[in-house]
N, C-alpha and C. Protein backbone atom coordinates (compact mmCIF):
# COMPACT_ATOMS: atom_id res chain seq x y z
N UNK A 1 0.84 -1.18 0.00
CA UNK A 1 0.00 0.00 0.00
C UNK A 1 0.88 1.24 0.00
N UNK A 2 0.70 2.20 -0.35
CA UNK A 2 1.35 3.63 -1.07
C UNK A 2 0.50 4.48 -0.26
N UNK A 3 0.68 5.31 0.88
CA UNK A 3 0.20 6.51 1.23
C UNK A 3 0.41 8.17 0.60
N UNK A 4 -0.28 8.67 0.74
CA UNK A 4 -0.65 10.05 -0.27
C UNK A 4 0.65 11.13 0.84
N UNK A 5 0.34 11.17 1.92
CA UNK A 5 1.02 11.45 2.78
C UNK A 5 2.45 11.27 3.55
N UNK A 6 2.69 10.20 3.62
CA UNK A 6 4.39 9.84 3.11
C UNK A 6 4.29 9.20 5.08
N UNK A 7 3.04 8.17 5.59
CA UNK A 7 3.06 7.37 6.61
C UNK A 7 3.45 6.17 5.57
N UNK A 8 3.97 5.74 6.87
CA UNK A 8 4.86 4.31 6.73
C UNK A 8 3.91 2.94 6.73
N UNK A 9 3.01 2.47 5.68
CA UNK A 9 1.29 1.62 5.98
C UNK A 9 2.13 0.33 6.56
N UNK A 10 3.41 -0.06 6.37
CA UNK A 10 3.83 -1.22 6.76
C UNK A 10 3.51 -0.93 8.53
N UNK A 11 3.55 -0.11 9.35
CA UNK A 11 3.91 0.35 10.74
C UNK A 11 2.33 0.08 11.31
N UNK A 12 1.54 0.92 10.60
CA UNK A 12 0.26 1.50 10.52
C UNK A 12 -0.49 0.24 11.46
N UNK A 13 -1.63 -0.02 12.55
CA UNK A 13 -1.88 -1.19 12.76
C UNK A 13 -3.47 -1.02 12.47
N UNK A 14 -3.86 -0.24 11.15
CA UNK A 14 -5.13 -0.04 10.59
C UNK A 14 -4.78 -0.76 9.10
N UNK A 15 -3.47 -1.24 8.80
CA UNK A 15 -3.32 -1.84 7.31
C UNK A 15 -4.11 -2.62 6.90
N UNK A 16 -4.44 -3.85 7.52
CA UNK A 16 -5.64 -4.77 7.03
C UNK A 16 -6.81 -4.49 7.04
N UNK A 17 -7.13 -3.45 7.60
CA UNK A 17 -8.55 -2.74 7.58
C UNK A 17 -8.37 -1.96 6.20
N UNK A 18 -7.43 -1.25 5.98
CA UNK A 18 -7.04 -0.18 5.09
C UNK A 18 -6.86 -0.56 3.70
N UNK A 19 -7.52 0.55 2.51
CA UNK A 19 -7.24 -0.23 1.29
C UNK A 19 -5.89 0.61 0.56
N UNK A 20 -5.44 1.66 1.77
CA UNK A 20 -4.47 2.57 1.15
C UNK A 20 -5.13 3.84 0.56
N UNK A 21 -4.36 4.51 0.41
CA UNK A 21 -4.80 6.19 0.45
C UNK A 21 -4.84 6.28 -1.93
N UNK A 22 -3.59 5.22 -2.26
CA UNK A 22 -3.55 5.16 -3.45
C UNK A 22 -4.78 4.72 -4.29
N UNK A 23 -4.93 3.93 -3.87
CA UNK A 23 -6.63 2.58 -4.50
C UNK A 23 -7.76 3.70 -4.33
N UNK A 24 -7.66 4.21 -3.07
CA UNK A 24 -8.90 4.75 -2.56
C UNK A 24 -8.90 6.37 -2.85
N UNK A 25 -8.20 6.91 -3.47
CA UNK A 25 -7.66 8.55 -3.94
C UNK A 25 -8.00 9.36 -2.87
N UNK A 26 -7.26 8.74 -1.36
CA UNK A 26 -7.35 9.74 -0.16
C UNK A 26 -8.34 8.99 0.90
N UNK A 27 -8.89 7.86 0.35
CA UNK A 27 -10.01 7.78 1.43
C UNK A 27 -9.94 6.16 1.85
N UNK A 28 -8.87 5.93 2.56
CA UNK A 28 -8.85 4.48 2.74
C UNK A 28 -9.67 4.49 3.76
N UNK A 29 -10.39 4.70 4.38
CA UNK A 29 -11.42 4.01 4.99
C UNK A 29 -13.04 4.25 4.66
N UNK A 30 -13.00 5.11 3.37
CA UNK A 30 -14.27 5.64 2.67
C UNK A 30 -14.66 7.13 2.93
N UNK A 31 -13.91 7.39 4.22
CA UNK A 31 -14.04 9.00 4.51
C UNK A 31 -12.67 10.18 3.90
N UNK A 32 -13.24 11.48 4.02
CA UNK A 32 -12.18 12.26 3.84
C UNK A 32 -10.61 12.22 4.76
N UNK A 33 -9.66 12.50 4.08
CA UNK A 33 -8.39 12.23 4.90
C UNK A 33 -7.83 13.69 4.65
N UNK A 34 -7.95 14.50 6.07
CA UNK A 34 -7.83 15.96 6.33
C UNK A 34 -5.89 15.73 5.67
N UNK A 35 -4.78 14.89 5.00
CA UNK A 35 -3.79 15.04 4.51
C UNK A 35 -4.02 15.20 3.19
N UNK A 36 -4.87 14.02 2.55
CA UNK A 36 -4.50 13.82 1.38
C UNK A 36 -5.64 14.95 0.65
N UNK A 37 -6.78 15.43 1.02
CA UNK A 37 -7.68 16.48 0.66
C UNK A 37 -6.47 17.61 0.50
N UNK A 38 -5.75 18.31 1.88
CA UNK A 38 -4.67 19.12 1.58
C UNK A 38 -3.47 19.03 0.48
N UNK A 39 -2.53 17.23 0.25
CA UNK A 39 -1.85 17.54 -0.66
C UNK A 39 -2.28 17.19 -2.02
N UNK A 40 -3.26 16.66 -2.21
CA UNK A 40 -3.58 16.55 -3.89
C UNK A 40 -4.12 17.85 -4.88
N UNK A 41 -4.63 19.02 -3.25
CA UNK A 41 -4.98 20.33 -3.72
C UNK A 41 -4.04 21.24 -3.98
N UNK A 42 -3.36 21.18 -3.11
CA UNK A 42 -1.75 22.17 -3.00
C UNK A 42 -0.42 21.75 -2.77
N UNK A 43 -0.19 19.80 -2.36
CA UNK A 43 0.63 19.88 -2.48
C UNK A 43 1.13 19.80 -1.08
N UNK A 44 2.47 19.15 -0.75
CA UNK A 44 2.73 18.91 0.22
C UNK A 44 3.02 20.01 1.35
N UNK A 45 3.53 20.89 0.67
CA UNK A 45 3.84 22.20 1.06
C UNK A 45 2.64 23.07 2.16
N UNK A 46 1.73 23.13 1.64
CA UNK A 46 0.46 23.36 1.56
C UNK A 46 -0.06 23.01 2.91
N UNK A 47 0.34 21.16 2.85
CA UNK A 47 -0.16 20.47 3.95
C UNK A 47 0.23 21.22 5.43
N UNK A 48 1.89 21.05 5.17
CA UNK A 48 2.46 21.76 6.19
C UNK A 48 2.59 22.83 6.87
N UNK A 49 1.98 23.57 5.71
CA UNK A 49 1.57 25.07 6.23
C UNK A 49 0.26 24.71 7.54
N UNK A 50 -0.95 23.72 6.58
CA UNK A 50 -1.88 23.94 7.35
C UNK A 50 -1.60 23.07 8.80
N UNK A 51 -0.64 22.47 9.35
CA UNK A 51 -0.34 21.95 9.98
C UNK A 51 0.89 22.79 11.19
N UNK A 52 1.04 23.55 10.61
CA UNK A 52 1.88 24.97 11.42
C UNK A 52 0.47 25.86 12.19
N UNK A 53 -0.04 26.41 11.27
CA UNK A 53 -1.38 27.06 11.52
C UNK A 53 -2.12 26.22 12.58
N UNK A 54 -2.75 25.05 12.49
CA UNK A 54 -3.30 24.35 12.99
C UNK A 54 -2.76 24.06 14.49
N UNK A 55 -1.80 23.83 14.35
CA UNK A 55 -0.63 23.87 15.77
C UNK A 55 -0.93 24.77 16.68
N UNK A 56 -0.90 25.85 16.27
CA UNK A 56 -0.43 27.34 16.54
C UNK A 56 -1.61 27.98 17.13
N UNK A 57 -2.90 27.41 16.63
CA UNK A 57 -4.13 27.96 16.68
C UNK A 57 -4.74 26.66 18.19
N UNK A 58 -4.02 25.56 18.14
CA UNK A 58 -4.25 24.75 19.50
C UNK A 58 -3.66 25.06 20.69
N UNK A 59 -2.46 25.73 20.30
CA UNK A 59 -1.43 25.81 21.46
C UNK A 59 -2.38 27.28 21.93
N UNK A 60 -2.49 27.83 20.95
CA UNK A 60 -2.98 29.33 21.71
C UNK A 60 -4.04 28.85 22.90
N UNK A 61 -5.08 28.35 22.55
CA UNK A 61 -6.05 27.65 23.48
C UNK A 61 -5.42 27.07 24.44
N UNK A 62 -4.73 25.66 24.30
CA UNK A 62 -4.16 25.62 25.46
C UNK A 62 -3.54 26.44 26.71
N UNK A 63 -2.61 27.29 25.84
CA UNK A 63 -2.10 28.11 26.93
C UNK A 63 -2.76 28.81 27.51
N UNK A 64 -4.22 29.69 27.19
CA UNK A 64 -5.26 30.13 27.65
C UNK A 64 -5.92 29.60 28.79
N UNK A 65 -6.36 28.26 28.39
CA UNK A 65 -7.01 27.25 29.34
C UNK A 65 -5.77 26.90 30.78
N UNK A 66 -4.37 27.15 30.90
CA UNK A 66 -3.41 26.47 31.51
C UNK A 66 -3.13 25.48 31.30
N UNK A 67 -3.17 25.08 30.25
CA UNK A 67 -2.80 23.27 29.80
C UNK A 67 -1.77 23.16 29.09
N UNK A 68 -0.96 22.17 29.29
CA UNK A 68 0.64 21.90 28.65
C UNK A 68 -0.02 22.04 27.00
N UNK A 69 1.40 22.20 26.47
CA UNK A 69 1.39 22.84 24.86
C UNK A 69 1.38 21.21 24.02
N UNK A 70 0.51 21.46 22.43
CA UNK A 70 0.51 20.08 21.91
C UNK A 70 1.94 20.35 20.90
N UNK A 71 2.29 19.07 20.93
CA UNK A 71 3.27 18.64 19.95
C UNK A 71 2.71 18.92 18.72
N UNK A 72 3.60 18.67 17.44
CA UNK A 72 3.07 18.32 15.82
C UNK A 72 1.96 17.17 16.00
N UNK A 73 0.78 17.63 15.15
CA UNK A 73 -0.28 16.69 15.55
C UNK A 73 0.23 15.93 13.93
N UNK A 74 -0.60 14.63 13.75
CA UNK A 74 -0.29 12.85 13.38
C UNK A 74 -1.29 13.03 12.83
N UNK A 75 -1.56 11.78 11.62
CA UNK A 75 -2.56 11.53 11.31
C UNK A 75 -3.44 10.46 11.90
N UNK A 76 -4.99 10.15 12.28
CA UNK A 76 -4.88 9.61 13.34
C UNK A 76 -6.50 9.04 12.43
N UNK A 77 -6.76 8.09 12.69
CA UNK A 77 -8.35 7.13 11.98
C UNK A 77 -9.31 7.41 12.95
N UNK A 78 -10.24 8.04 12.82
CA UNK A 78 -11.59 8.38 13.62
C UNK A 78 -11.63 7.37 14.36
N UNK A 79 -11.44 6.15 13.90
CA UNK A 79 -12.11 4.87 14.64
C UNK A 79 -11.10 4.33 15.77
N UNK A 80 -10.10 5.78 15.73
CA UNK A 80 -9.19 5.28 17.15
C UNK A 80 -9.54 6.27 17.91
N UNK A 81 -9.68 7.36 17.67
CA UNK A 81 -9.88 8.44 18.10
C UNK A 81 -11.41 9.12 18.83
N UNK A 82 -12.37 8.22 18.20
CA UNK A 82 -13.52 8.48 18.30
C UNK A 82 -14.26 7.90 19.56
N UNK A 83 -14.11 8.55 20.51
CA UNK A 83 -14.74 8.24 21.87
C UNK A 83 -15.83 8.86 22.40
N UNK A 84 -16.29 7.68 22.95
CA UNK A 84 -17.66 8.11 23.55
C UNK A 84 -17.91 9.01 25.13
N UNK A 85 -18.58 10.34 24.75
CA UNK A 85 -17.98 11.57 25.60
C UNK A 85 -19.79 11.06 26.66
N UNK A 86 -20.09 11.39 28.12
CA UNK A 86 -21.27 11.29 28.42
C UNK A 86 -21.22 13.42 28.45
N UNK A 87 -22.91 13.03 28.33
CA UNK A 87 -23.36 14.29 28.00
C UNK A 87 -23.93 14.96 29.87
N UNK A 88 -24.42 16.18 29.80
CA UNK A 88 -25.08 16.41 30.83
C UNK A 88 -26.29 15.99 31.54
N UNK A 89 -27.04 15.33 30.00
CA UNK A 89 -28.41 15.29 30.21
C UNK A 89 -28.11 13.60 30.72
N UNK A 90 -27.35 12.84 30.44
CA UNK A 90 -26.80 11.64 30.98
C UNK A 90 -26.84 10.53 29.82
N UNK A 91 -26.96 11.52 28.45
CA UNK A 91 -26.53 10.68 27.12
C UNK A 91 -25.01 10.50 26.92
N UNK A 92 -25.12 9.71 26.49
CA UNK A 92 -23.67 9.31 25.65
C UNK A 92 -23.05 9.92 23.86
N UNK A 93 -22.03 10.64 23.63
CA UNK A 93 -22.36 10.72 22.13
C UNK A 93 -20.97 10.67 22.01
N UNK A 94 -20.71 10.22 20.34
CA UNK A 94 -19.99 10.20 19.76
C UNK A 94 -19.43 11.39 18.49
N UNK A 95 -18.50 12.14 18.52
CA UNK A 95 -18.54 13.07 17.67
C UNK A 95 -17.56 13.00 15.94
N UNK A 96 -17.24 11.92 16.48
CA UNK A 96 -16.14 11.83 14.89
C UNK A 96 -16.62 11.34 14.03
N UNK A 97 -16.25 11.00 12.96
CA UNK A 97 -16.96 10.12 11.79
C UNK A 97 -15.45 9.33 11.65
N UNK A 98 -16.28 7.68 12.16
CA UNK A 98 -14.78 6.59 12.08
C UNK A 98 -13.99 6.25 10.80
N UNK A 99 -15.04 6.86 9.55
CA UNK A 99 -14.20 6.70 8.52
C UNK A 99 -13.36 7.61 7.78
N UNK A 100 -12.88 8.72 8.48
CA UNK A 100 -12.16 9.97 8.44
C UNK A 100 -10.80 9.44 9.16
N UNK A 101 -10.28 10.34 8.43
CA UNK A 101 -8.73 10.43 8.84
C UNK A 101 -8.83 11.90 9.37
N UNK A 102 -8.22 12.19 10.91
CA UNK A 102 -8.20 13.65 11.62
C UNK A 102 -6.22 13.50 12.09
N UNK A 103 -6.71 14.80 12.20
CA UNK A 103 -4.60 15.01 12.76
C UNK A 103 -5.21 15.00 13.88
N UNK A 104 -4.32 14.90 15.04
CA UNK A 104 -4.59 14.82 16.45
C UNK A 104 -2.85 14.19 16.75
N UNK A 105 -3.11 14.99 18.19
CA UNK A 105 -1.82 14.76 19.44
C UNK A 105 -2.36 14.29 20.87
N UNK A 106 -1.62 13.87 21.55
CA UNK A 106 -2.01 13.11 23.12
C UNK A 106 -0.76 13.62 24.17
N UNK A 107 -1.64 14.68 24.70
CA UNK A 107 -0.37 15.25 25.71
C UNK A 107 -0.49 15.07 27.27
N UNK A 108 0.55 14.01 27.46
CA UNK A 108 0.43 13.29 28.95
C UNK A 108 0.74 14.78 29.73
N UNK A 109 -0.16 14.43 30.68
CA UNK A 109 0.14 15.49 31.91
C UNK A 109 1.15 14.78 33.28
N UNK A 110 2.00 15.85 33.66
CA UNK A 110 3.03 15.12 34.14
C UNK A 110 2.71 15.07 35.53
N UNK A 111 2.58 13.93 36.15
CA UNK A 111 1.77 13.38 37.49
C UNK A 111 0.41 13.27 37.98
N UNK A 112 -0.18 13.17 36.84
CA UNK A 112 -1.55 12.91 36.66
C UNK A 112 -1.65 11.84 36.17
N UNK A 113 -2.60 10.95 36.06
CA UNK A 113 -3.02 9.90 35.86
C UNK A 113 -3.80 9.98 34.14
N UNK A 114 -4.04 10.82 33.89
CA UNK A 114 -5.00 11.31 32.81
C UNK A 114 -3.99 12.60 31.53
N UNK A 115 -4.70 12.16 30.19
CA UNK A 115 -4.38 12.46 29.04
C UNK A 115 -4.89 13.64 28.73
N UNK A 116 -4.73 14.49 27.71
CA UNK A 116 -5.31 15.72 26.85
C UNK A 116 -4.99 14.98 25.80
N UNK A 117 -5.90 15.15 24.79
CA UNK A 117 -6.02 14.43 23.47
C UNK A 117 -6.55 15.50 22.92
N UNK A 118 -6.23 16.01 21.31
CA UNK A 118 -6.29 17.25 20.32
C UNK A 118 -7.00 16.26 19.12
N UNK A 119 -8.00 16.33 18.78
CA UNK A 119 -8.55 15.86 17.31
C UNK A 119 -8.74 17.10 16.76
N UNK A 120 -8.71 17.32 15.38
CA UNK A 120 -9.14 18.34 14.43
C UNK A 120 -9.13 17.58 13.05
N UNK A 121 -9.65 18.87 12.43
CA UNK A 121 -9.80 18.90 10.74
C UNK A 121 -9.54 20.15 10.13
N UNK A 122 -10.14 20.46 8.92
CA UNK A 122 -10.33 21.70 8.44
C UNK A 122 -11.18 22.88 9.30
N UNK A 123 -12.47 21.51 9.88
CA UNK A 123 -13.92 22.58 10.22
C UNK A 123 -13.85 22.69 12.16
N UNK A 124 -12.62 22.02 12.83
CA UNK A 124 -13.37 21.70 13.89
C UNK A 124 -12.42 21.40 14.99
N UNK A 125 -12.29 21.86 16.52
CA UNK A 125 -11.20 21.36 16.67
C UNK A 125 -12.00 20.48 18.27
N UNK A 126 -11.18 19.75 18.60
CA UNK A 126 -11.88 18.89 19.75
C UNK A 126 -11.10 18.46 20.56
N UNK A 127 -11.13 19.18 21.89
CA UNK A 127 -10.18 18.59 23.01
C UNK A 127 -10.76 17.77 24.13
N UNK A 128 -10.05 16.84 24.27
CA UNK A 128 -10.88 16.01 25.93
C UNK A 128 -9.58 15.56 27.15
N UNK A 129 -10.10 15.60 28.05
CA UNK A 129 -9.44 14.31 29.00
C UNK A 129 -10.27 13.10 29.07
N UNK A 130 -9.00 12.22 29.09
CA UNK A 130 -9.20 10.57 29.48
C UNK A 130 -8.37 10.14 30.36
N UNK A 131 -8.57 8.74 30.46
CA UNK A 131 -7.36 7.74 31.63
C UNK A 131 -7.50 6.93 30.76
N UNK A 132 -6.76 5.82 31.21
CA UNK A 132 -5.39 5.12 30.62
C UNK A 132 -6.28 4.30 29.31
N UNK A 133 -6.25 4.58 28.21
CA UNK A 133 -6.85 3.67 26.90
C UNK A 133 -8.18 4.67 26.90
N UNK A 134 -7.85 5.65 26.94
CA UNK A 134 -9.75 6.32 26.83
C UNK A 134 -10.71 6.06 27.13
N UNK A 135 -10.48 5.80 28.82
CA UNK A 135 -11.19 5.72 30.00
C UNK A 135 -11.96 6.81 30.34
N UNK A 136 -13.08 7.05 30.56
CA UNK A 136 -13.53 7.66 31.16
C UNK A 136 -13.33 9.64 30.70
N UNK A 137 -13.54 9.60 29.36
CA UNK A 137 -13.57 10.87 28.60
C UNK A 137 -14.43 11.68 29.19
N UNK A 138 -13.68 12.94 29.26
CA UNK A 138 -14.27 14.50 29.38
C UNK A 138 -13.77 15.11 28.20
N UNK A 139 -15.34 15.71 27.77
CA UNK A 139 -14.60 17.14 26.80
C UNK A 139 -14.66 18.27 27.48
N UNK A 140 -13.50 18.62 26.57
CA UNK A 140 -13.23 20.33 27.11
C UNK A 140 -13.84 21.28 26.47
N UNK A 141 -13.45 20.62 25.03
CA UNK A 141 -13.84 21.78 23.47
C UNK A 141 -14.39 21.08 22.80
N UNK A 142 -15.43 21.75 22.11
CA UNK A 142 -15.78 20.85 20.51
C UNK A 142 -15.64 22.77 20.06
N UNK A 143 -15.12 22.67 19.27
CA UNK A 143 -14.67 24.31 18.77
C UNK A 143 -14.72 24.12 17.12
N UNK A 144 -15.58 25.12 16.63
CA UNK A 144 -15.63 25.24 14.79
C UNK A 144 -14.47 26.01 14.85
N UNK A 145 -13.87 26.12 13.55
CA UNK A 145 -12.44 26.86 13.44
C UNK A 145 -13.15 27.81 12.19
C-alpha cells in the first residue's frame, strides 16, 4: 500500500482494515483524509503550512485554558480516536466520523493519571481528557475553526 502522505502503511496497525490512500484517492477508509484532501490540492507544502497554523491555533487555546502545549499533531483514523464523551443530560455521544482520517496529538500530563487528546480537521477542533486507553472521557472543546 502507497500513502498520499508519506506514513509508513507497513507500521500502521489499521493496514488490514485499510485499502491505502492510493486505490482509494485519499479515502482508505471511505471517509475524507484531512492530509491527502490538503496535498492533492496544493501539495505537500500546503499540507504543512496547514499543519503549522493548525498547531499554533491549538497551542494558543491551550495556553489560555493552563494546559501543557501540543506537539506536531499525526494523522490519526476516527475509529481510534472516536470516543464516547457522556453528555449532561446523561446521554452518551460520539462526535467523529470513524471513517475519516483527523490530525490529532495526546499530551500526557506530568503526574496525573489522565491524558489531553487534540482531534481536528479543516472545520473543527476537539479537546478532551481521558485515563489510561480512553477511560472515562471528558470534553473540554468541541470548537468550529
Amino acid at each position: 500500500m502507497v500513502s498520499i502522505c508519506g506514513i509508513d502503511c507497513e507500521k500502521c496497525t489499521f493496514r488490514t482494515s485499510c485499502r491505502g490512500c492510493e486505490q482509494t484517492c485519499g479515502k482508505p477508509f471511505g471517509g475524507d483524509c484531512v492530509a491527502a484532501e490538503y496535498i492533492k490540492v496544493g501539495g505537500r507544502k500546503a499540507y504543512i503550512a496547514f499543519k503549522v497554523k493548525l498547531l499554533q491555533e491549538i497551542n494558543e487555546w491551550l495556553l489560555r485554558s493552563g494546559l501543557p502545549q501540543a506537539t506536531e499533531p499525526v494523522e490519526l483514523s476516527g475509529a481510534y480516536v472516536n470516543l464516547e464523551y457522556p453528555l449532561p443530560n446523561g446521554e452518551r455521544a460520539k462526535f467523529l466520523d470513524e471513517r475519516k482520517i483527523y490530525l490529532g496529538c495526546q499530551i500526557e500530563q506530568e503526574g496525573l493519571e489522565r491524558c489531553i487528546g487534540v482531534v481536528a480537521d479543516t472545520t473543527f477542533i476537539l479537546v478532551a481528557s481521558y485515563g489510561k486507553n480512553g477511560s472515562n472521557p471528558e470534553l473540554i472543546l468541541y470548537k468550529h475553526r
